[in-house]
PDB file of N, CA and C in Angstrom:
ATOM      1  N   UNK A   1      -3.680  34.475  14.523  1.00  0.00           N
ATOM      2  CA  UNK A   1      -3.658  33.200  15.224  1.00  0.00           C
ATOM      3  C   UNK A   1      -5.013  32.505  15.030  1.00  0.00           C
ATOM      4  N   UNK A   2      -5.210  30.941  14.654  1.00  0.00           N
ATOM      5  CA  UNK A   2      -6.355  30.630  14.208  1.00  0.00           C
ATOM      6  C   UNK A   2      -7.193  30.455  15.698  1.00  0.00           C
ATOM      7  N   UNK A   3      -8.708  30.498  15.507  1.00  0.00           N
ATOM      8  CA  UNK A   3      -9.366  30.205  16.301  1.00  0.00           C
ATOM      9  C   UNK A   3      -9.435  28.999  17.099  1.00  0.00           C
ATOM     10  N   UNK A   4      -9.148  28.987  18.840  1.00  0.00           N
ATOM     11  CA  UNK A   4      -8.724  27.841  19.534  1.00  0.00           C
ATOM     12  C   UNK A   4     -10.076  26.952  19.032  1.00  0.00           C
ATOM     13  N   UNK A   5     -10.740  27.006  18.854  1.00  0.00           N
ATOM     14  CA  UNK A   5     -11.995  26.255  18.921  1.00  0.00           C
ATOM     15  C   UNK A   5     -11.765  25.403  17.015  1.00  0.00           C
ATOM     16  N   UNK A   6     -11.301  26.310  16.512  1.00  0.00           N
ATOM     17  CA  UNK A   6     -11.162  25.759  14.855  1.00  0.00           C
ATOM     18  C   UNK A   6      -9.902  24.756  15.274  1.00  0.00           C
ATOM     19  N   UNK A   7      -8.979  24.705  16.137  1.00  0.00           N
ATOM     20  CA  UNK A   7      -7.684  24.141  16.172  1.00  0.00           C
ATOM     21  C   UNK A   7      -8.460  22.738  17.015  1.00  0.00           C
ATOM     22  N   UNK A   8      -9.098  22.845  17.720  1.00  0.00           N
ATOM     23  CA  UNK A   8      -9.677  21.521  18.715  1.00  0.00           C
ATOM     24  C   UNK A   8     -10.538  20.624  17.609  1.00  0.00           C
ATOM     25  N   UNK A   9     -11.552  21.383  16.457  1.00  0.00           N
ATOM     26  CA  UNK A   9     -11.874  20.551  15.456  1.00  0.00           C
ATOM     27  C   UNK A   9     -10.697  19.697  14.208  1.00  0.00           C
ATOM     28  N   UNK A  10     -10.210  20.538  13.808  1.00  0.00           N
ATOM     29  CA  UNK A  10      -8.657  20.589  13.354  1.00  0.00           C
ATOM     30  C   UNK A  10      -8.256  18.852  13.750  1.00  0.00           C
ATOM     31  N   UNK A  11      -8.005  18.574  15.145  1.00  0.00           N
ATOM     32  CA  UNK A  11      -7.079  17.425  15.803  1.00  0.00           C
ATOM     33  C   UNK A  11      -8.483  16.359  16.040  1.00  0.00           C
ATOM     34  N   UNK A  12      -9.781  16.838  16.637  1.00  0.00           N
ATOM     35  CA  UNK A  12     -10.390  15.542  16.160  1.00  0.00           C
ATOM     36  C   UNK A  12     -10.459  15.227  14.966  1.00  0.00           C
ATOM     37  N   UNK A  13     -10.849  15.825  14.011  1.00  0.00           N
ATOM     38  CA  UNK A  13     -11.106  15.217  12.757  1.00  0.00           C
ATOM     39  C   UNK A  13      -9.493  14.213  12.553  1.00  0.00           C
ATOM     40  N   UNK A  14      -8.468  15.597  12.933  1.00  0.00           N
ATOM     41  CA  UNK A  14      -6.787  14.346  12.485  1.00  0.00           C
ATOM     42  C   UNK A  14      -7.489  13.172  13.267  1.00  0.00           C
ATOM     43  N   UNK A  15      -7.437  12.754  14.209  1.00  0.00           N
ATOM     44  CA  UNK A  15      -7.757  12.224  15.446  1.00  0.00           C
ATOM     45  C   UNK A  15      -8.602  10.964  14.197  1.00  0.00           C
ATOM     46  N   UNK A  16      -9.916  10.774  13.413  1.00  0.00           N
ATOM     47  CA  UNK A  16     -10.732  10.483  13.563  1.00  0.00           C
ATOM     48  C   UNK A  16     -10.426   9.905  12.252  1.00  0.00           C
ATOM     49  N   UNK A  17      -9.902  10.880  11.170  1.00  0.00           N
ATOM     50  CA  UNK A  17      -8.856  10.102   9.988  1.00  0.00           C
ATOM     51  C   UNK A  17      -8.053   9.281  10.330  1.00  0.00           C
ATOM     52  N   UNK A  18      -7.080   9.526  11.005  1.00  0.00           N
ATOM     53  CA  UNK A  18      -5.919   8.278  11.515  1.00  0.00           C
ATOM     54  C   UNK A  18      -6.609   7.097  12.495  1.00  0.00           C
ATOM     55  N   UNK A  19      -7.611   7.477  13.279  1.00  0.00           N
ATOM     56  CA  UNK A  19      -8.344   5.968  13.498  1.00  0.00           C
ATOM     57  C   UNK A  19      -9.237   5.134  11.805  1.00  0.00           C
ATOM     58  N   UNK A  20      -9.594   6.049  10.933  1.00  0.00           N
ATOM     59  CA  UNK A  20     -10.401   5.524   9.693  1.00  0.00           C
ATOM     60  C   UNK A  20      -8.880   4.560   8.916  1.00  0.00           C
ATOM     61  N   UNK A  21      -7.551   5.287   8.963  1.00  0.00           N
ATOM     62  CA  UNK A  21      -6.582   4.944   8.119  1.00  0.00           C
ATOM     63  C   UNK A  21      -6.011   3.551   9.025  1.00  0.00           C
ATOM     64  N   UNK A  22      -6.180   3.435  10.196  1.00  0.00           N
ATOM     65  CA  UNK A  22      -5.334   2.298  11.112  1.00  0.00           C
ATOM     66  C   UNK A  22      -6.505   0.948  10.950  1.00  0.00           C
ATOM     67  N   UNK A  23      -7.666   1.521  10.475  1.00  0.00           N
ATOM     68  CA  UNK A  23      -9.002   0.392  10.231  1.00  0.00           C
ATOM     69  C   UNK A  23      -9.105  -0.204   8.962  1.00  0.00           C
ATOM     70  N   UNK A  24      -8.105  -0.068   8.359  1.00  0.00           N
ATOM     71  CA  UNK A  24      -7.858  -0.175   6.705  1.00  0.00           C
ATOM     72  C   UNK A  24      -7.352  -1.949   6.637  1.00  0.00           C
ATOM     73  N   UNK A  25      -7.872  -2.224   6.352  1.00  0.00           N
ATOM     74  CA  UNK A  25      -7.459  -4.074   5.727  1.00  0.00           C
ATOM     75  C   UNK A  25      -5.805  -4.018   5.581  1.00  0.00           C
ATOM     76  N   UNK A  26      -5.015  -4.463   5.835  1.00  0.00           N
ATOM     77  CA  UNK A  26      -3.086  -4.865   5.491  1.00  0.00           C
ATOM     78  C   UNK A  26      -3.229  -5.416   4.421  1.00  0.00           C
ATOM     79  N   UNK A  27      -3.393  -5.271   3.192  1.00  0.00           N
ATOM     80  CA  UNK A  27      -2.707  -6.035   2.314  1.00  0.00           C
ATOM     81  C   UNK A  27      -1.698  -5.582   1.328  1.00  0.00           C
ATOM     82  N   UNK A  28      -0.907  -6.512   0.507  1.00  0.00           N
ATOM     83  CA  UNK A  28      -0.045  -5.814  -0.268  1.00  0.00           C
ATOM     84  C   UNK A  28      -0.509  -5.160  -1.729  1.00  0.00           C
ATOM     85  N   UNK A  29      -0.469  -4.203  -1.943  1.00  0.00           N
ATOM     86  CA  UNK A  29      -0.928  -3.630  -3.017  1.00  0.00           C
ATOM     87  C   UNK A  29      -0.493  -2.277  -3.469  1.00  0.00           C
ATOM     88  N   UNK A  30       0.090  -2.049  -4.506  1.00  0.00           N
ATOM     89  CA  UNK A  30       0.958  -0.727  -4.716  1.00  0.00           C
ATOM     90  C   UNK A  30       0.289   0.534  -4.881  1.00  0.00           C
ATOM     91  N   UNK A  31      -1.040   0.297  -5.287  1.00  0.00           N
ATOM     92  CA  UNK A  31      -1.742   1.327  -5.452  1.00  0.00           C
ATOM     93  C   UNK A  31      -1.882   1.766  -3.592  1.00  0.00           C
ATOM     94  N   UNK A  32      -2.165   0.679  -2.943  1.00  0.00           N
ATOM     95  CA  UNK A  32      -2.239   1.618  -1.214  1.00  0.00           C
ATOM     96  C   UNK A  32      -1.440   2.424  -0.959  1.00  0.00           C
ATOM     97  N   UNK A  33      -0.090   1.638  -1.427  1.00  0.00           N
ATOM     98  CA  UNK A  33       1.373   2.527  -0.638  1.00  0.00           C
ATOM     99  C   UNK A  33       1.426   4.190  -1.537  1.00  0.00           C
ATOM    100  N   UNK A  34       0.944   4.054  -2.483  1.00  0.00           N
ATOM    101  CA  UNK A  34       0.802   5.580  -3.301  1.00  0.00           C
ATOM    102  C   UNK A  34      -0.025   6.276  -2.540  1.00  0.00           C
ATOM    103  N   UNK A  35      -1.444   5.677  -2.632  1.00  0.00           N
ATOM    104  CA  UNK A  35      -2.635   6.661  -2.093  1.00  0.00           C
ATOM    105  C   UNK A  35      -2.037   6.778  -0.340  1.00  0.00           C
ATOM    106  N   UNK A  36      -1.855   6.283   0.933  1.00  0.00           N
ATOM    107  CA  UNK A  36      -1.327   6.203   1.650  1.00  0.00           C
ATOM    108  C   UNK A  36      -0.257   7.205   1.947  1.00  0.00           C
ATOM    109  N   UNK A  37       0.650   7.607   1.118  1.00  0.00           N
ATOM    110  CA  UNK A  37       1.659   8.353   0.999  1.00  0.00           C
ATOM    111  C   UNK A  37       1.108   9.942   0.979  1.00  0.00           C
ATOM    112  N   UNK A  38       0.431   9.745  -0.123  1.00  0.00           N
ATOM    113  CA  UNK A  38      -0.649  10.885  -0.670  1.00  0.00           C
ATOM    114  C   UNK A  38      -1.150  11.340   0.498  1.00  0.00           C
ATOM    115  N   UNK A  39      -2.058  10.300   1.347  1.00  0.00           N
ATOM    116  CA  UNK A  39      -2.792  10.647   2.670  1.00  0.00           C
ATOM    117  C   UNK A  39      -1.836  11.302   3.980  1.00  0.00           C
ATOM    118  N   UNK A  40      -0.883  11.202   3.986  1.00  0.00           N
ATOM    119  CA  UNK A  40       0.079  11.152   5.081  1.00  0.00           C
ATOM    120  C   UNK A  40       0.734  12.694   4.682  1.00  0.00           C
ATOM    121  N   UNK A  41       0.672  12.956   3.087  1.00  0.00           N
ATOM    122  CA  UNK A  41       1.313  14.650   2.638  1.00  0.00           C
ATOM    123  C   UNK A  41       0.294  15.554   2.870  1.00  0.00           C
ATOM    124  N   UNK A  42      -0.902  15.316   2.652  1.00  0.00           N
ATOM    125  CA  UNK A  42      -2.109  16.159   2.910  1.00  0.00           C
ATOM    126  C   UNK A  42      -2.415  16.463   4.473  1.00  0.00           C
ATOM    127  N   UNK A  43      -2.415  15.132   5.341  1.00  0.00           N
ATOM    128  CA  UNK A  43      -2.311  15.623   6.363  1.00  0.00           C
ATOM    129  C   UNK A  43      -1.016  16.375   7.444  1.00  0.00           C
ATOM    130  N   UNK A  44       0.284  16.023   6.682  1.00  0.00           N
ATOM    131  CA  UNK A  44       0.933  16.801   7.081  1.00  0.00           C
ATOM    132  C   UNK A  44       0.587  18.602   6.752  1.00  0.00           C
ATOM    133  N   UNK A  45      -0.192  18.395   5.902  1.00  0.00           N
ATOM    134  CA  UNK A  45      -0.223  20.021   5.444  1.00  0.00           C
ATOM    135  C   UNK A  45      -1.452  20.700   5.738  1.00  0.00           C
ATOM    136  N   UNK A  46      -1.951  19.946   6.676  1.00  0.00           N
ATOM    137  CA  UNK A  46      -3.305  19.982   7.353  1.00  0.00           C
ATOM    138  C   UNK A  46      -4.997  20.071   6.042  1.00  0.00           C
ATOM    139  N   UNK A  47      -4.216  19.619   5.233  1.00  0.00           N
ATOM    140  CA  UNK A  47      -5.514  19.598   3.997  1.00  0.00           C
ATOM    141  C   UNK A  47      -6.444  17.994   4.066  1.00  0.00           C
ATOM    142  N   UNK A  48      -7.336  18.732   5.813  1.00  0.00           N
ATOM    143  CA  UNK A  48      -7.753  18.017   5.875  1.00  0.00           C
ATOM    144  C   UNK A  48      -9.094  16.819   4.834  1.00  0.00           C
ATOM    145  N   UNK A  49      -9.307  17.730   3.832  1.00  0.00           N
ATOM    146  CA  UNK A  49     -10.483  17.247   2.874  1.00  0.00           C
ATOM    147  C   UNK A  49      -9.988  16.487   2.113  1.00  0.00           C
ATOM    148  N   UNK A  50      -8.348  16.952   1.653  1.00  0.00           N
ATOM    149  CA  UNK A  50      -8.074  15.952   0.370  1.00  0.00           C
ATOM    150  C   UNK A  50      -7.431  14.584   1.385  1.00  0.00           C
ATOM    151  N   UNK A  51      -7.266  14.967   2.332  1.00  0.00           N
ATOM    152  CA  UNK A  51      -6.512  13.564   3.029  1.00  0.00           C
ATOM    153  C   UNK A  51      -7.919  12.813   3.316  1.00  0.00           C
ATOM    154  N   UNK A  52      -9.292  13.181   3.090  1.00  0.00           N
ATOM    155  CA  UNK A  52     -10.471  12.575   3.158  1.00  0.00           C
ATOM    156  C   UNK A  52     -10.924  11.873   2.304  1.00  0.00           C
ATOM    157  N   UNK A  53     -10.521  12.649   1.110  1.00  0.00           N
ATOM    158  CA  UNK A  53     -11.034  12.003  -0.396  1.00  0.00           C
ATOM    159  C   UNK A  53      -9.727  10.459  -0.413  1.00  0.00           C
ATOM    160  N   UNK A  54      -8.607  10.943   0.144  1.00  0.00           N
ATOM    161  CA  UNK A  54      -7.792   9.845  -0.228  1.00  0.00           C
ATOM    162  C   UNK A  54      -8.378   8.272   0.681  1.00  0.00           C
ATOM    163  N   UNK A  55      -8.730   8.408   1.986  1.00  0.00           N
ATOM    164  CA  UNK A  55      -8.971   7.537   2.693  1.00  0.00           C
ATOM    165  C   UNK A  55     -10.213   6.826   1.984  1.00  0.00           C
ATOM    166  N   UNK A  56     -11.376   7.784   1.874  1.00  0.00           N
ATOM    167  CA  UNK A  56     -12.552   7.351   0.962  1.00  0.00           C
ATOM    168  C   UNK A  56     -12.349   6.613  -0.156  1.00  0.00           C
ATOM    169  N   UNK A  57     -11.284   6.679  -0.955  1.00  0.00           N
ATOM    170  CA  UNK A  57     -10.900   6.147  -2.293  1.00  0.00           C
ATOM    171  C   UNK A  57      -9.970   4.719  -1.745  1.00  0.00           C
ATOM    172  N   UNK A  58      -9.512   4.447  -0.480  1.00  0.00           N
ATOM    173  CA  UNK A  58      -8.858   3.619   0.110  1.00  0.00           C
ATOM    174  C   UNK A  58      -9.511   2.412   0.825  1.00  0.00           C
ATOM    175  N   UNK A  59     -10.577   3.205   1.109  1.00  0.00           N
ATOM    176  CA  UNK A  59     -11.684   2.806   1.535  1.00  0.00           C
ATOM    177  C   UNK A  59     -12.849   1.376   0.615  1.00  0.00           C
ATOM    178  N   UNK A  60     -12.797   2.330  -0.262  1.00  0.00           N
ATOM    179  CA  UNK A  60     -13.609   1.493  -1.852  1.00  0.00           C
ATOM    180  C   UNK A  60     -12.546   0.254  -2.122  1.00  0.00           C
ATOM    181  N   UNK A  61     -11.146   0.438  -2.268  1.00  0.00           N
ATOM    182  CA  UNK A  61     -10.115  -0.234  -3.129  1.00  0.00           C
ATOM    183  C   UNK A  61     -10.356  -1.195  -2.399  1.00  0.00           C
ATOM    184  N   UNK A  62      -9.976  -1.064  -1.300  1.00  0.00           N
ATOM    185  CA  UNK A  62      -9.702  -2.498  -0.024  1.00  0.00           C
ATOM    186  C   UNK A  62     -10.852  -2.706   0.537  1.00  0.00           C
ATOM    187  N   UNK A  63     -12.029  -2.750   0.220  1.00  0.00           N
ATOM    188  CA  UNK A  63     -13.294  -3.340   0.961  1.00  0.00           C
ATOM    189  C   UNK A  63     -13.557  -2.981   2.524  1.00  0.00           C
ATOM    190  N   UNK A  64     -13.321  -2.079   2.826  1.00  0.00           N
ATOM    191  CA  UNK A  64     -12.871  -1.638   4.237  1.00  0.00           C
ATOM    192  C   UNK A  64     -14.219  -2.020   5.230  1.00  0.00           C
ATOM    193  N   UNK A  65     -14.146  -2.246   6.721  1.00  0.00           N
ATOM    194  CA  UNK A  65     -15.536  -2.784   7.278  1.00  0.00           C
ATOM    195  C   UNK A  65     -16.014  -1.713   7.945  1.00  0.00           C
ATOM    196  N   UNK A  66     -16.956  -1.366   8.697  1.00  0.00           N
ATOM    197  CA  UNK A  66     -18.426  -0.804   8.624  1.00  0.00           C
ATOM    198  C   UNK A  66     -17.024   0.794   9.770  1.00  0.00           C
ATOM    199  N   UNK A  67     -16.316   0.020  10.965  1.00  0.00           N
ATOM    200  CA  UNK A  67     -15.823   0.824  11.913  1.00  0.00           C
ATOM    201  C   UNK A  67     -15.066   2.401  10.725  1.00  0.00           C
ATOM    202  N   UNK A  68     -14.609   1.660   9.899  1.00  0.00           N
ATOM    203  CA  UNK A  68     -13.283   2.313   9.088  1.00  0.00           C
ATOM    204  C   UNK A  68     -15.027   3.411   8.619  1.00  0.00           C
ATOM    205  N   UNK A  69     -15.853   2.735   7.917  1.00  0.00           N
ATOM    206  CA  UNK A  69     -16.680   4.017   7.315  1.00  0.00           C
ATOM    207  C   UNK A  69     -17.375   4.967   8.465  1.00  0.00           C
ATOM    208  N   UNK A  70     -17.573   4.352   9.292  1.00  0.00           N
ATOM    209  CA  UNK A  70     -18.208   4.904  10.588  1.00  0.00           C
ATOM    210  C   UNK A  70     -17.164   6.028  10.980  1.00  0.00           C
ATOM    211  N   UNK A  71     -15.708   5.627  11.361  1.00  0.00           N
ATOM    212  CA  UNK A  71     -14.757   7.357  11.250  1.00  0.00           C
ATOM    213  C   UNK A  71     -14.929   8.017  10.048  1.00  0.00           C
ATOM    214  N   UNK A  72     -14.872   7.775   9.237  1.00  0.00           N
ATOM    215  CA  UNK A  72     -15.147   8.295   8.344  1.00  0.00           C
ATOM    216  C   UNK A  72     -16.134   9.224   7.904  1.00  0.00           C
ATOM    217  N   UNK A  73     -17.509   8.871   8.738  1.00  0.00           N
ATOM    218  CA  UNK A  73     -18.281   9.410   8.777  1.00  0.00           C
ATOM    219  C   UNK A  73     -18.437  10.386   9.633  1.00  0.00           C
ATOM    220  N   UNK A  74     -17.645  10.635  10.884  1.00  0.00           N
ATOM    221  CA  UNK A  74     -17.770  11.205  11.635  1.00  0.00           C
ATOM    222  C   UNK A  74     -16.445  12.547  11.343  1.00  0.00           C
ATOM    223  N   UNK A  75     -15.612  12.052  10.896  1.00  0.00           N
ATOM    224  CA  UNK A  75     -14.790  13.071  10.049  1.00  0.00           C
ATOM    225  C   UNK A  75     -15.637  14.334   9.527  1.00  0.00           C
ATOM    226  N   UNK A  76     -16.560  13.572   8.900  1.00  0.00           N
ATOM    227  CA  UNK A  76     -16.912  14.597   7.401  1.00  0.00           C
ATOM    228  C   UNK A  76     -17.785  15.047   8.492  1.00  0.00           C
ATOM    229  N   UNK A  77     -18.545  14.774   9.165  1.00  0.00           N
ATOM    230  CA  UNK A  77     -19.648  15.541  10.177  1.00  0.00           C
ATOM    231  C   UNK A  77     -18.563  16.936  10.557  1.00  0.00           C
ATOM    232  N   UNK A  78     -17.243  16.413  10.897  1.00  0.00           N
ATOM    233  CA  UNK A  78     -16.514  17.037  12.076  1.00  0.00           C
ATOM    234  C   UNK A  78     -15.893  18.666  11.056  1.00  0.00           C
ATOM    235  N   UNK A  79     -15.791  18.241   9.911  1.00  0.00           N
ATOM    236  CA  UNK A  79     -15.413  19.066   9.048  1.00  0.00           C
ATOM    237  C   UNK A  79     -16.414  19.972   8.005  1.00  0.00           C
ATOM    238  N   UNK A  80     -17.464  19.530   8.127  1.00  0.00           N
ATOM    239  CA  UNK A  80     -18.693  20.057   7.487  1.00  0.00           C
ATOM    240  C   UNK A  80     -18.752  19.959   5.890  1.00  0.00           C
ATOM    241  N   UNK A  81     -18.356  18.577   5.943  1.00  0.00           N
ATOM    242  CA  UNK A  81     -18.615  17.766   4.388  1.00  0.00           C
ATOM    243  C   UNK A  81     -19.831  17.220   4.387  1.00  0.00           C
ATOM    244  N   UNK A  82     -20.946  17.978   4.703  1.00  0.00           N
ATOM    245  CA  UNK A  82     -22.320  17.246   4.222  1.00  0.00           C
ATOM    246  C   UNK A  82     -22.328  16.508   3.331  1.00  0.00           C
ATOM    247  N   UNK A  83     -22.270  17.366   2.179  1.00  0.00           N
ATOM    248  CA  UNK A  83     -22.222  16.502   0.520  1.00  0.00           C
ATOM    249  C   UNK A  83     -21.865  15.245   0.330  1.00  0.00           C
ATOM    250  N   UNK A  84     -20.724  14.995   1.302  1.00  0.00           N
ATOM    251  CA  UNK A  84     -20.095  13.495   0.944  1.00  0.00           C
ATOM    252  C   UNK A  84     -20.928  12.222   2.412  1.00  0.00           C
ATOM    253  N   UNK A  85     -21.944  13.430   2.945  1.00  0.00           N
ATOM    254  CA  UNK A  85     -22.083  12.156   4.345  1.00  0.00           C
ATOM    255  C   UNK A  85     -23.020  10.957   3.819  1.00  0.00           C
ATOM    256  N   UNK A  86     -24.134  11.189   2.440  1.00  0.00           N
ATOM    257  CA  UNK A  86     -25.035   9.733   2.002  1.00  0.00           C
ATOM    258  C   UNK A  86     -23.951   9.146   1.358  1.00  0.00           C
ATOM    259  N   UNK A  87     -22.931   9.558   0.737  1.00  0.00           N
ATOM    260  CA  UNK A  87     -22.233   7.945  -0.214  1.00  0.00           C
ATOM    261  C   UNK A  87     -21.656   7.352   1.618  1.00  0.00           C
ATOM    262  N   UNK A  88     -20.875   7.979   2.069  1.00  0.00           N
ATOM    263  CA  UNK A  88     -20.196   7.474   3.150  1.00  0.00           C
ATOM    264  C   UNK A  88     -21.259   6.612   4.137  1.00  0.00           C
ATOM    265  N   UNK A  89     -22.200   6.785   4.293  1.00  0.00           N
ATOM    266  CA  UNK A  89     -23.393   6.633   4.800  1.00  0.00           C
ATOM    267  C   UNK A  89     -23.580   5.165   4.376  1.00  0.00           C
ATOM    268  N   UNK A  90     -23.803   5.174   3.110  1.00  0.00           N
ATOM    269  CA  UNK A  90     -24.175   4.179   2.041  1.00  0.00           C
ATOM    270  C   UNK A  90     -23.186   2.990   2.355  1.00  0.00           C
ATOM    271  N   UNK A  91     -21.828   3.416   2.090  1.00  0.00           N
ATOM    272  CA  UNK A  91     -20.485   2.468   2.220  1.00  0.00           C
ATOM    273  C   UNK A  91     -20.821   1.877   3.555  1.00  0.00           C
ATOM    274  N   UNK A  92     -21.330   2.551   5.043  1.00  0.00           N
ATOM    275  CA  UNK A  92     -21.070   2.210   5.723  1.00  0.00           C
ATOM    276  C   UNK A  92     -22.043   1.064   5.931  1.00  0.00           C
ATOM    277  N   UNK A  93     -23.352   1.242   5.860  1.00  0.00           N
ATOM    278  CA  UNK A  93     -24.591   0.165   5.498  1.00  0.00           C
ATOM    279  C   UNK A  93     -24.344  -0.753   4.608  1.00  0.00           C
ATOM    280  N   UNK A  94     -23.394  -0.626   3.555  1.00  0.00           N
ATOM    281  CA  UNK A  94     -22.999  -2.024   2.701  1.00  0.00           C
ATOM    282  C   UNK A  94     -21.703  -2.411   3.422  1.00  0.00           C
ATOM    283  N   UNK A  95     -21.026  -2.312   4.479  1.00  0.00           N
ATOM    284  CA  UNK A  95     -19.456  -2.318   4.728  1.00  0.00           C
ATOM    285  C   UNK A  95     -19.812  -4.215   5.612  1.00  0.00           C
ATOM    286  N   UNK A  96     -19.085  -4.390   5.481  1.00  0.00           N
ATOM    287  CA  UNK A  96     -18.868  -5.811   6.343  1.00  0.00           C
ATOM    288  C   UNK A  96     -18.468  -5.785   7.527  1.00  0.00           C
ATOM    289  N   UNK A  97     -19.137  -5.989   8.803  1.00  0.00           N
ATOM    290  CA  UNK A  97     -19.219  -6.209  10.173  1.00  0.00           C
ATOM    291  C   UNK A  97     -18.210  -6.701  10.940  1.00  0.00           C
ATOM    292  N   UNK A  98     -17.735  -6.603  12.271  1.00  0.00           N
ATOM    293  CA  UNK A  98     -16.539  -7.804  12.606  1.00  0.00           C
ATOM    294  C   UNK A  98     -15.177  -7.207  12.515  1.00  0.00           C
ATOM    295  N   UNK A  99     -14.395  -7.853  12.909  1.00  0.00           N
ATOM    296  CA  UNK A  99     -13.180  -8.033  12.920  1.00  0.00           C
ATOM    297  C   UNK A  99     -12.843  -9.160  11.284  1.00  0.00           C
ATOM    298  N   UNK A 100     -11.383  -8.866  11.014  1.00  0.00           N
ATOM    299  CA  UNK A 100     -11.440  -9.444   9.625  1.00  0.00           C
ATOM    300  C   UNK A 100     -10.862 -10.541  10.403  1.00  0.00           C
ATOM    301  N   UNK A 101     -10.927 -12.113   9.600  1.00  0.00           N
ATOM    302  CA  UNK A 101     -10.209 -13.122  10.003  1.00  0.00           C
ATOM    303  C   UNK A 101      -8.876 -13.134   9.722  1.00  0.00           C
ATOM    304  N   UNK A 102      -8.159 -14.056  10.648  1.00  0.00           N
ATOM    305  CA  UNK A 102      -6.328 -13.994  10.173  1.00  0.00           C
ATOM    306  C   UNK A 102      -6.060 -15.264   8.751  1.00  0.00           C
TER     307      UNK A 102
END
């Protein structure tokens, strides 16, 4: 039985991806609905890293603003992806501020 304490990191990080994925710009574009799909099989299968790399790569495509890199960032803290916390870091210091306009 996995460790209760590994299962409580486990659901924030879900927790912290699905707020990074709901912060994602709407637009129409086929490459989202692939990567998106992708993101949604990984986390069904609890692979939480590759459902990370997908958001990150979702992230870049659609210009995403500072909140979306900021979960993002706190993901990889939550999961112990050092390696990836300066690009994410980086994205988040170049990311655009605000709410997007309608």
């Amino acid at each position: 039985m996995p460790d209760p304490e590994l299962i409580k990191r486990w659901k924030v990080t879900e927790t912290l991806l699905e707020r990074a994925r709901h912060a994602l710009p709407e637009v129409p574009h086929e490459q989202r609905s692939a990567l998106l799909a992708q993101y949604q099989e990984f986390l069904k299968h609890n692979e939480l890293g590759l459902a990370f790399d997908v958001l990150e790569e979702l992230g870049h495509l659609l210009s995403a603003r500072s909140g979306f890199w900021r979960d993002l960032e706190r993901a990889a803290e939550n999961i112990g992806l050092a390696d990836r916390l300066p690009a994410v870091r980086k994205a988040f210091a170049n990311a655009p501020t605000g709410r997007q306009e309608s």
